[in-house]
C-alpha atoms as a PDB file:
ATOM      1  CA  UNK A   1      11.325 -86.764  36.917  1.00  0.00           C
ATOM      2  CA  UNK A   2      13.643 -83.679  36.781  1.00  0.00           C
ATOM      3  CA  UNK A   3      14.640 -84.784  33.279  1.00  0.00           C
ATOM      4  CA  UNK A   4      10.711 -84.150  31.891  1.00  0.00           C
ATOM      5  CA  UNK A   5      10.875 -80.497  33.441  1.00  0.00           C
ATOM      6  CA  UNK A   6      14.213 -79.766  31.651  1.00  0.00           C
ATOM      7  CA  UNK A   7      12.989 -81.224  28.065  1.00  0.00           C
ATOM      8  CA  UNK A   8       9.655 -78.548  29.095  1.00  0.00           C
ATOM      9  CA  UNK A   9      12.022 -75.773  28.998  1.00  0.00           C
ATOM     10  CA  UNK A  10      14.187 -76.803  26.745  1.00  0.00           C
ATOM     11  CA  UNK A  11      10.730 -77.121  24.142  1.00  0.00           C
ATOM     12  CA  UNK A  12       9.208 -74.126  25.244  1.00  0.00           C
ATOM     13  CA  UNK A  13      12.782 -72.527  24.479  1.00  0.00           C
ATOM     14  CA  UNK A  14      13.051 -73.544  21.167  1.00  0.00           C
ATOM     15  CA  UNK A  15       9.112 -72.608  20.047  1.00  0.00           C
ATOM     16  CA  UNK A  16       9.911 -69.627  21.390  1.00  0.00           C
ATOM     17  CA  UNK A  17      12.795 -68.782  18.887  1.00  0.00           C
END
């Protein structure tokens, strides 16, 4: 399940750009 919470980030990274 620690591969959902990376993808999070890594989406909530990338809006925030």
């Amino acid at each position: 399940m620690e591969e959902f919470q990376v993808y999070f980030e890594l989406d909530r990274s990338q809006q925030h750009d």
